[in-house]
Protein backbone atom coordinates (compact mmCIF):
# COMPACT_ATOMS: atom_id res chain seq x y z
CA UNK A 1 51.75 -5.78 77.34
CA UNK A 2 53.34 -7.14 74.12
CA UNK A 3 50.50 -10.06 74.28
CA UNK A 4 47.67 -7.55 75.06
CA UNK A 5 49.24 -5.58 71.88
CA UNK A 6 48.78 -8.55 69.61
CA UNK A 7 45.75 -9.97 70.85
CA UNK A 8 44.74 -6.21 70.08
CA UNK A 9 46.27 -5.98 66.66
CA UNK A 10 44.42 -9.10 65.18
CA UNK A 11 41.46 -8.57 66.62
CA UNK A 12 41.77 -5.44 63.85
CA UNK A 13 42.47 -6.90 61.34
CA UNK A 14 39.99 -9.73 61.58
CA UNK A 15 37.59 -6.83 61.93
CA UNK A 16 38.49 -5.00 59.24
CA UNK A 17 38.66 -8.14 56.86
CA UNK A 18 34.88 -8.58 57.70
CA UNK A 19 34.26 -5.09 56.93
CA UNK A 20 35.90 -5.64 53.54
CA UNK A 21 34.29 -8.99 52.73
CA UNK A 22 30.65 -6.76 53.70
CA UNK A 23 31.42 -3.49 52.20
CA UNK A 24 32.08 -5.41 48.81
CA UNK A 25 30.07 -8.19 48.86
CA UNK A 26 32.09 -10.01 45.87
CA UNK A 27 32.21 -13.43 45.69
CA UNK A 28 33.85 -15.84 43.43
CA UNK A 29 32.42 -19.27 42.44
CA UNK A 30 32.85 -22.53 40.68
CA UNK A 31 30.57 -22.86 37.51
CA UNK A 32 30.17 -26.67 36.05
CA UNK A 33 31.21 -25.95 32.34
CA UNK A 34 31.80 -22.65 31.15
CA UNK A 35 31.61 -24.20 27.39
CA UNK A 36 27.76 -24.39 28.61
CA UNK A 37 27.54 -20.76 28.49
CA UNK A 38 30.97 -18.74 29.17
CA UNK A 39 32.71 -16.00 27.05
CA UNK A 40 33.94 -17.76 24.24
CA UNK A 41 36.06 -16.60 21.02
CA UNK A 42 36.15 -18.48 17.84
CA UNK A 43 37.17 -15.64 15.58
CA UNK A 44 40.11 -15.38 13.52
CA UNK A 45 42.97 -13.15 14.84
CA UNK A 46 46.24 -11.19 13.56
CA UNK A 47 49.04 -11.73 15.92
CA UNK A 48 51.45 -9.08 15.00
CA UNK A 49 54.79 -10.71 14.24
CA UNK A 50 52.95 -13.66 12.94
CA UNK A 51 52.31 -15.08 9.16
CA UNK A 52 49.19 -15.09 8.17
CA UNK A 53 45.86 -14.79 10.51
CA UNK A 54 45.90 -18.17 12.89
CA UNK A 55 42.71 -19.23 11.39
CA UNK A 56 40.70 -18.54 8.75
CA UNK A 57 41.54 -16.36 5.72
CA UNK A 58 38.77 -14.14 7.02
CA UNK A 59 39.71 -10.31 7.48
CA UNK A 60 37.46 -8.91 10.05
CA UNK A 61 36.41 -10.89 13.00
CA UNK A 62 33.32 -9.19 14.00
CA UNK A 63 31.55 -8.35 10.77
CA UNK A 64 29.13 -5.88 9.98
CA UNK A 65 25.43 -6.82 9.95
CA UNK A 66 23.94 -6.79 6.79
CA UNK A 67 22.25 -3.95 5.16
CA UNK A 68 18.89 -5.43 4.98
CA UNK A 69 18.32 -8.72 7.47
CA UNK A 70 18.22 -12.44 6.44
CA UNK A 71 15.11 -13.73 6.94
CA UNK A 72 16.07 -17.41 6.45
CA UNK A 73 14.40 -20.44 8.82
CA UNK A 74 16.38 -19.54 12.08
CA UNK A 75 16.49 -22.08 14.62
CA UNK A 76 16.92 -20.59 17.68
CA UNK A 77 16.80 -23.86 20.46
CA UNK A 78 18.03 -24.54 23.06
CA UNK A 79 17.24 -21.11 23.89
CA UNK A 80 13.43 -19.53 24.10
CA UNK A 81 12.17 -16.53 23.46
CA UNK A 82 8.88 -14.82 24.01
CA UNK A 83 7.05 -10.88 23.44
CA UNK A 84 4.71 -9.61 25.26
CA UNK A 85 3.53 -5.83 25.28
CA UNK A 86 2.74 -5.86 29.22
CA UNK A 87 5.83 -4.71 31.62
CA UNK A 88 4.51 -6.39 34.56
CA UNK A 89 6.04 -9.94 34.42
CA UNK A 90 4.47 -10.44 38.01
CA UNK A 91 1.08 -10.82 36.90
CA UNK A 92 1.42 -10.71 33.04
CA UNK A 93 4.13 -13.35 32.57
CA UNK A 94 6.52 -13.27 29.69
CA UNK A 95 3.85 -13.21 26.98
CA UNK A 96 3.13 -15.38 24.10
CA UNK A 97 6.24 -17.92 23.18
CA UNK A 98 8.23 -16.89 19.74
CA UNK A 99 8.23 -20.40 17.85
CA UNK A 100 8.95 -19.39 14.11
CA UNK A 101 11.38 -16.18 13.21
CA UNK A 102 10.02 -15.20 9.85
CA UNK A 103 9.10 -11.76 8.78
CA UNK A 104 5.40 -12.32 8.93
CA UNK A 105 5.69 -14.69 12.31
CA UNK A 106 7.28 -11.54 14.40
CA UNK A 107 5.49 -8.72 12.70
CA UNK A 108 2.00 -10.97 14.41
CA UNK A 109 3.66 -11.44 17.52
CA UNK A 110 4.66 -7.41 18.01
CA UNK A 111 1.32 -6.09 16.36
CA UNK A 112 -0.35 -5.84 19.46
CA UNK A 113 2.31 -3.93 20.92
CA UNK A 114 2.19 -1.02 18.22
CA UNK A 115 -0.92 0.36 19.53
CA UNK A 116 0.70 0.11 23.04
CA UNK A 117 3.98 1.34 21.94
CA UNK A 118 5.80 -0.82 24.39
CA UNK A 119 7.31 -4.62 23.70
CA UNK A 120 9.30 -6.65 26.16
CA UNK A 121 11.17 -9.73 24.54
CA UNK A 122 12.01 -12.39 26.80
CA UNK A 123 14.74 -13.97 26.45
CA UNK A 124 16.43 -16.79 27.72
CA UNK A 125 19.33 -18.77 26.59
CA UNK A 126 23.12 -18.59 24.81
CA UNK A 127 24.49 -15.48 23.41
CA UNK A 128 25.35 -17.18 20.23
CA UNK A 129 24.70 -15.93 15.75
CA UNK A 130 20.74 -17.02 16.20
CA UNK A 131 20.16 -14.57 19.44
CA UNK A 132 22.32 -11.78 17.30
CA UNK A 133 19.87 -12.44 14.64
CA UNK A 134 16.72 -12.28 16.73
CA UNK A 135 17.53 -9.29 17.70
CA UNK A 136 18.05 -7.96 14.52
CA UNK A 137 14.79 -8.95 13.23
CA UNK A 138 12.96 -8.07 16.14
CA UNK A 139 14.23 -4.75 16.39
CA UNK A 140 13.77 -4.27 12.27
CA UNK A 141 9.74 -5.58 13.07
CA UNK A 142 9.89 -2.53 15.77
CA UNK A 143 11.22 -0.47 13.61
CA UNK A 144 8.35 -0.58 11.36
CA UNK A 145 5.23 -1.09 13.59
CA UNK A 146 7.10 2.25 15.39
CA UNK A 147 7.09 0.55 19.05
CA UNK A 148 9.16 3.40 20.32
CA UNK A 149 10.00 1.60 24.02
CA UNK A 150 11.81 -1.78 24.05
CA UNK A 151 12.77 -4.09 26.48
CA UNK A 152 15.35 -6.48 26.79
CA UNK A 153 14.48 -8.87 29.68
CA UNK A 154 17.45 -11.43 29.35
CA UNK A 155 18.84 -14.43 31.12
CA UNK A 156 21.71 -15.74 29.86
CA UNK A 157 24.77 -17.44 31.14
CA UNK A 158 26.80 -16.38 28.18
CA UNK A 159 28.11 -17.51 24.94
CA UNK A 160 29.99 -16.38 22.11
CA UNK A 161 32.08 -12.99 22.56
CA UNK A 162 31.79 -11.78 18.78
CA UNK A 163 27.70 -13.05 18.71
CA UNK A 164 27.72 -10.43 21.73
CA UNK A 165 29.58 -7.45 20.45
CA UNK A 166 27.42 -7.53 17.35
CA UNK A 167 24.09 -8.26 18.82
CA UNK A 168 25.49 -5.60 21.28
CA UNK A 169 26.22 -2.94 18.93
CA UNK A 170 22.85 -3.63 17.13
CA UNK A 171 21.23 -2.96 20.37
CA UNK A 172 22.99 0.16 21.16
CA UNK A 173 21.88 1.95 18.14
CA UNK A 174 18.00 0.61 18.65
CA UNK A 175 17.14 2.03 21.88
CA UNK A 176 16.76 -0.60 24.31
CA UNK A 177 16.49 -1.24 27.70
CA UNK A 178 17.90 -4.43 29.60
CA UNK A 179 16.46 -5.93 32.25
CA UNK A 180 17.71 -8.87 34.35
CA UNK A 181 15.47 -9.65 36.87
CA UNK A 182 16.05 -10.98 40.52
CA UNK A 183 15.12 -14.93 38.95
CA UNK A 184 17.61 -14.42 36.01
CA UNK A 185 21.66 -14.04 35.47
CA UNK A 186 23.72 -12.29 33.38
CA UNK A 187 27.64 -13.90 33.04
CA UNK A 188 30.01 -13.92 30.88
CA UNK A 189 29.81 -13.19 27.31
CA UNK A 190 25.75 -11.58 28.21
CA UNK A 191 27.80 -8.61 29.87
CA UNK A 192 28.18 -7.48 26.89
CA UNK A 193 24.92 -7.22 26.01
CA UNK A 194 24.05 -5.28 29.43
CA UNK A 195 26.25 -2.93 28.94
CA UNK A 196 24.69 -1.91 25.11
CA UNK A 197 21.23 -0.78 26.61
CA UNK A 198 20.26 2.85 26.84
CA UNK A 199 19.20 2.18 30.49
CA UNK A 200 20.31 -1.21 31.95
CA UNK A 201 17.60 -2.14 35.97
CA UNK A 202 19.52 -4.88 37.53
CA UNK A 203 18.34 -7.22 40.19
CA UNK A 204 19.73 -10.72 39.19
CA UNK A 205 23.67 -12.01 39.42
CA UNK A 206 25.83 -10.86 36.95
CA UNK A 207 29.28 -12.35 37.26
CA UNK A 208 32.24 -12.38 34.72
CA UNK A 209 35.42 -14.69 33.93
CA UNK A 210 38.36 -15.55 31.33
CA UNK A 211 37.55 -15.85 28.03
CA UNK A 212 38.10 -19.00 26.61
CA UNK A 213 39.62 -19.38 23.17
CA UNK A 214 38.18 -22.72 21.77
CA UNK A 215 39.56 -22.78 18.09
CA UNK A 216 43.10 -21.42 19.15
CA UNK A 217 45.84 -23.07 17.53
CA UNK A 218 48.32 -22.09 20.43
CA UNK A 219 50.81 -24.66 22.00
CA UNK A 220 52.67 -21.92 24.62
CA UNK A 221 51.20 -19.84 26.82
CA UNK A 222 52.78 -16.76 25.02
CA UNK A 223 51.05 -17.49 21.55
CA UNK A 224 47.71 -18.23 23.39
CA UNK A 225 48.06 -14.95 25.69
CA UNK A 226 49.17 -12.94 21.92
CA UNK A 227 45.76 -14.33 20.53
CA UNK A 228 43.82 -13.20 23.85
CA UNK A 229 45.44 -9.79 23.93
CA UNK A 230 43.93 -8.85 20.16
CA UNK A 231 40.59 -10.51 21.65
CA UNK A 232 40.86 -8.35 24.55
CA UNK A 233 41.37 -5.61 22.51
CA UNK A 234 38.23 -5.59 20.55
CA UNK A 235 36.43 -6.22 23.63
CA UNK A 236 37.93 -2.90 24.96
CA UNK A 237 37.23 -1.03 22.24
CA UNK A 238 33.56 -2.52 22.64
CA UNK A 239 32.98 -1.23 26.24
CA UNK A 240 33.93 1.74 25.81
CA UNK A 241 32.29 3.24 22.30
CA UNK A 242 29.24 2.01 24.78
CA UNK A 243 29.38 3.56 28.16
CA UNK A 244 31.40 0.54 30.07
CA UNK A 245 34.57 0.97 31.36
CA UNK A 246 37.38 -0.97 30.02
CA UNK A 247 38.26 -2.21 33.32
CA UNK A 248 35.72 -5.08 32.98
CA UNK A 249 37.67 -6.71 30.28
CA UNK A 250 40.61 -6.76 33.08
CA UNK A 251 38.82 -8.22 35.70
CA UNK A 252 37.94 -10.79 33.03
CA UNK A 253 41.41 -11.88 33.02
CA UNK A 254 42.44 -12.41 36.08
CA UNK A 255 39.41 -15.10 36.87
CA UNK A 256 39.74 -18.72 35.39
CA UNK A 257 37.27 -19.67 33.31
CA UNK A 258 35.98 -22.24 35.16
CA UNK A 259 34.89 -19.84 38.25
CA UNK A 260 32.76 -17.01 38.04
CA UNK A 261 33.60 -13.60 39.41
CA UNK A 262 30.10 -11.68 40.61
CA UNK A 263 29.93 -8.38 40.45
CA UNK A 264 28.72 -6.36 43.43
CA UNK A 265 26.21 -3.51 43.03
CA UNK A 266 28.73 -0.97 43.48
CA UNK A 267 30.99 -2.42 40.68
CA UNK A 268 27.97 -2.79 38.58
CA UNK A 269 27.92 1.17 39.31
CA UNK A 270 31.69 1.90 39.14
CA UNK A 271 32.16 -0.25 35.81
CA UNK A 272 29.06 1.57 34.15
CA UNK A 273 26.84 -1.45 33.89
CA UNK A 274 23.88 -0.40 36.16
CA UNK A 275 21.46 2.65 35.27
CA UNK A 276 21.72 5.13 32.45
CA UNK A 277 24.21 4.57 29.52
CA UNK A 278 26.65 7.16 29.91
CA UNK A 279 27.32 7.22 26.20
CA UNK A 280 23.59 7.25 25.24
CA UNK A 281 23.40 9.99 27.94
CA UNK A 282 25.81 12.51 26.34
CA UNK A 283 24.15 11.70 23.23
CA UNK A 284 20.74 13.02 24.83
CA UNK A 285 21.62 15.87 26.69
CA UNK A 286 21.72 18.33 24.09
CA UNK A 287 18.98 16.96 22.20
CA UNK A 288 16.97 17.09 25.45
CA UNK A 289 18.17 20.57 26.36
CA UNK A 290 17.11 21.96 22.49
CA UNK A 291 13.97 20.08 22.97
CA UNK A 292 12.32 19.85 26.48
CA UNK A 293 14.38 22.84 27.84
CA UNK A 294 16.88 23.43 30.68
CA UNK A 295 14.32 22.80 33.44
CA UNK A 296 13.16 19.27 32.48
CA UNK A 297 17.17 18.10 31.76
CA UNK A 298 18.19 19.49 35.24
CA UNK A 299 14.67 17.54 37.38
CA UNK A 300 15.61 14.76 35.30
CA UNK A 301 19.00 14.68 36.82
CA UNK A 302 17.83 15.12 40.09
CA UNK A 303 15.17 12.53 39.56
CA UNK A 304 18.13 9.99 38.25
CA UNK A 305 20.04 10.96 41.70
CA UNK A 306 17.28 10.45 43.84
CA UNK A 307 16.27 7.26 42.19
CA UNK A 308 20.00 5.69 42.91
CA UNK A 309 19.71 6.67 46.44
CA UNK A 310 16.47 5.87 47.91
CA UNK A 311 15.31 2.64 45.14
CA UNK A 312 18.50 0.57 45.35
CA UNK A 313 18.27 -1.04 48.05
CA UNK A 314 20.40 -3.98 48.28
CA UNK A 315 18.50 -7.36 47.01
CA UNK A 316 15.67 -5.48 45.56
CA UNK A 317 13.77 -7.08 43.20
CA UNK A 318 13.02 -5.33 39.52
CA UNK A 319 8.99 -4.82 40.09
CA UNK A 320 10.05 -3.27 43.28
CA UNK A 321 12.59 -0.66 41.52
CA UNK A 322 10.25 0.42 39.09
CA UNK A 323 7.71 0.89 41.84
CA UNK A 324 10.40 3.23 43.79
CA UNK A 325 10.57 4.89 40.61
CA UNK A 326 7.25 5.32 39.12
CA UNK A 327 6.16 6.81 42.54
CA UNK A 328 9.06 8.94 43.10
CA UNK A 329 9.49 10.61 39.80
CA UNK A 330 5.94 12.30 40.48
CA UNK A 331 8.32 14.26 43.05
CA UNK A 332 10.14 15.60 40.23
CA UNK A 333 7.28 16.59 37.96
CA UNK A 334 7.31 14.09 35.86
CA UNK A 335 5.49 12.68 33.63
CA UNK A 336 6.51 16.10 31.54
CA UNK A 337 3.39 17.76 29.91
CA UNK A 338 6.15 18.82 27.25
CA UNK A 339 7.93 15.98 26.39
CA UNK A 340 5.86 13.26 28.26
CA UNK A 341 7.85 10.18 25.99
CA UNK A 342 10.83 11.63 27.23
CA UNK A 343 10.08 11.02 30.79
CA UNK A 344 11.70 8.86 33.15
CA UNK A 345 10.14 5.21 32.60
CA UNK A 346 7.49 6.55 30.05
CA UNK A 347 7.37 3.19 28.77
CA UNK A 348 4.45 2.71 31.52
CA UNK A 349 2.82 5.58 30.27
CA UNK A 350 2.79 4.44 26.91
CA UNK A 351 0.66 1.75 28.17
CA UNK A 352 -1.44 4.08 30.04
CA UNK A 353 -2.07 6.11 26.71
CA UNK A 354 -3.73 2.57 25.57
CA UNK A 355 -6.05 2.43 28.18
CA UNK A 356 -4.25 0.41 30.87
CA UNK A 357 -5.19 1.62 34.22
CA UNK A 358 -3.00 -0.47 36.68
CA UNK A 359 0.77 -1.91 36.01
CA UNK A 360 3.28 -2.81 37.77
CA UNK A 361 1.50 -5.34 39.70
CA UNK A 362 0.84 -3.67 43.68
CA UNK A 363 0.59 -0.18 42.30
CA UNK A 364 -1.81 2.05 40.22
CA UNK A 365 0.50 4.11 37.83
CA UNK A 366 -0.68 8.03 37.98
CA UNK A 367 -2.01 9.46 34.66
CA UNK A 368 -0.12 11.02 32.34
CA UNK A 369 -2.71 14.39 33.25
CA UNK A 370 -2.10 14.00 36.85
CA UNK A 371 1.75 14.73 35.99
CA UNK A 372 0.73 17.48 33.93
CA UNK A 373 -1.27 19.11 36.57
CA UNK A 374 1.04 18.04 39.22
CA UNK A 375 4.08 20.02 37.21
CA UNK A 376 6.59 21.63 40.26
CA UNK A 377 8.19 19.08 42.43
CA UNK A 378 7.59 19.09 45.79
CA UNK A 379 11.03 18.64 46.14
CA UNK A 380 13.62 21.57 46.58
CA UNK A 381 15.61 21.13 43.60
CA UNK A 382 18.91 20.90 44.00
CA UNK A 383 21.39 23.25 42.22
CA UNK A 384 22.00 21.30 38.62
CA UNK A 385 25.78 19.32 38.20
CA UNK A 386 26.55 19.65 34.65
CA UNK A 387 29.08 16.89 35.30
CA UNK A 388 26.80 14.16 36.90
CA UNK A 389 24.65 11.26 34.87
CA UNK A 390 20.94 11.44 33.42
CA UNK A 391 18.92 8.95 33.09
CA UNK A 392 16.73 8.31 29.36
CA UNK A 393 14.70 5.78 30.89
CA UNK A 394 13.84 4.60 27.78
């Protein structure tokens, strides 16, 4: 009987470590040389108790960007970048290839996109000052031509923690979304830039570690773990003024920086990484409410709902999420007769408006009229939860 018992009791709990290891799907792996990529601090820090800052006499570690933006030669190898006004990388690819970074270079690349009102930037490469500065210009070039939806399609294994939080913070106040696709990653120090997008569509790895502080002038591991903490701190205070919780930065710690911790859908979903920016959210919902009304805030809500339930499959690649979505939101009324730019993924409608009948590769995108004939859902709406997400889908 007491055999029987045991042969009983770890045939459990072999069964219930399987259903862990499925439920969760995490998975942690070596990585060749996180200097190649990596979350990596250089910046100066105060250690309280200490003399002066370790490093340089520099006061703040993450500086402001500049009023106006440098347009000095910017040399932006090894990484590439490219804009295209098309969202359907499938059959469009990744557009014409960014070579020179001057005013009058990016302003030709993007002027094709004005009339569209839709620009994708490609990007692939190190987070690092020259991607924090393409950014800036690109979004400044934006700005201007007033190319309302923007598109971050990264790949990135990571680079240089302060290069992200400012790039980041310059993203987060430009209205972008991030894409990484099902051929692309996002690690390290490029978290930080997914979690700055208005609305972040995942399909590729995105996977986290230690951050590694290269210039640190530490020789125990308290004065090195002092220096992390303030580093840890600003990172903190980073995910959260931008929808991510600060539980990311401690996950960061506990895996070495020379393995790679990936992050399953669900924590992409728990840690606020995945779908709408909850900041940018709260931000919109009264604006919405004042402009659009009651009605389109609450289908857009139920839209958002029904979108994480039936279009996230597991493994699904990003041309076949924004299919789900572009055919399901025409349950929910959308695209809005009101406030059509305000629609979930209007971005494809903006290329509609410029006389673009088919995107998104496989599938014909409805008109903008068809949603405003089409306006009740055929959908019983369900009754509105004031406390659940929206999605901007900008």
């Amino acid at each position: 009987m007491c055999k029987r018992f045991s042969i009983l009791l770890l045939a459990s709990l072999l069964l219930l470590g399987c259903r862990a290891q499925d439920d969760t799907q995490a998975a942690t792996v070596e990585v060749a040389s996180p200097e190649e990529g990596g979350a990596v601090s250089t910046a100066p820090v105060q250690v309280d108790g200490a003399e002066p800052p370790l490093e340089a006499e520099v006061s703040e570690p993450v500086p402001d960007e500049p009023e106006g933006v440098d347009w000095s030669p910017l040399e932006l190898a090894p990484g590439v970048a490219s804009v295209s006004c098309e969202l359907d990388y499938v059959r469009e690819g990744d557009g014409a290839s960014l070579e020179t970074f001057d005013q009058a270079a990016v302003t030709a690349a993007l002027g094709e996109c004005a009339e569209r009102g839709v620009v994708r930037l490609r990007y692939s490469g190190k987070i690092n000052a020259a991607f924090a500065s393409l950014m800036q210009r690109v979004t400044e070039v934006a700005d201007t031509l007033d190319i309302g939806k923007r598109v971050l399609d990264i790949d990135s294994s990571g680079g240089m923690v302060e290069d992200a939080i400012r790039a980041g913070d310059r993203i987060a106040e430009s209205r972008w979304t991030v894409w990484v696709r099902e051929d692309a990653v996002c690690h390290s120090a490029c978290v930080f830039i997914l979690a700055a997008g208005d609305m972040r569509m995942v399909s590729g790895r995105i996977g986290i570690h230690r951050i590694i502080r290269m210039s640190s002038t530490a020789s125990t591991r308290l004065e090195l773990n002092r220096e992390l903490r303030v580093v840890y701190d600003r990172v903190r205070d980073y995910l959260e003024r931008n929808g991510a919780a600060t539980a990311v930065a401690d996950l960061m710690m506990a895996v070495p920086n020379r393995n790679l911790r990936l992050l399953t859908g669900d924590e992409l979903a728990l840690y606020g990484l995945d779908g709408i920016n909850p900041a940018q959210d709260d931000l919109d919902r009264l604006r919405l409410m004042r402009q659009c009304g009651e009605d389109f805030v609450s289908r857009r809500d139920a839209f958002v709902r029904a979108f994480d339930t039936s279009c996230k499959p597991a493994n699904a690649d990003l041309e076949t999420l924004n299919a789900c979505g572009l055919d399901l939101r025409k349950d929910y009324g959308f695209p809005d007769a009101t406030c059509p730019t305000e629609s979930p993924l209007s971005e494809f409608d903006a290329l509609l408006v410029a006389d673009k009948p088919e995107h998104m590769g496989r599938r014909a995108l409805t008109p903008v009229q068809e949603g405003e004939q089409g306006g009740q859902a055929r959908r019983e709406e369900p009754e509105r939860d004031d406390a659940s997400g929206d999605a901007d889908w900008r």
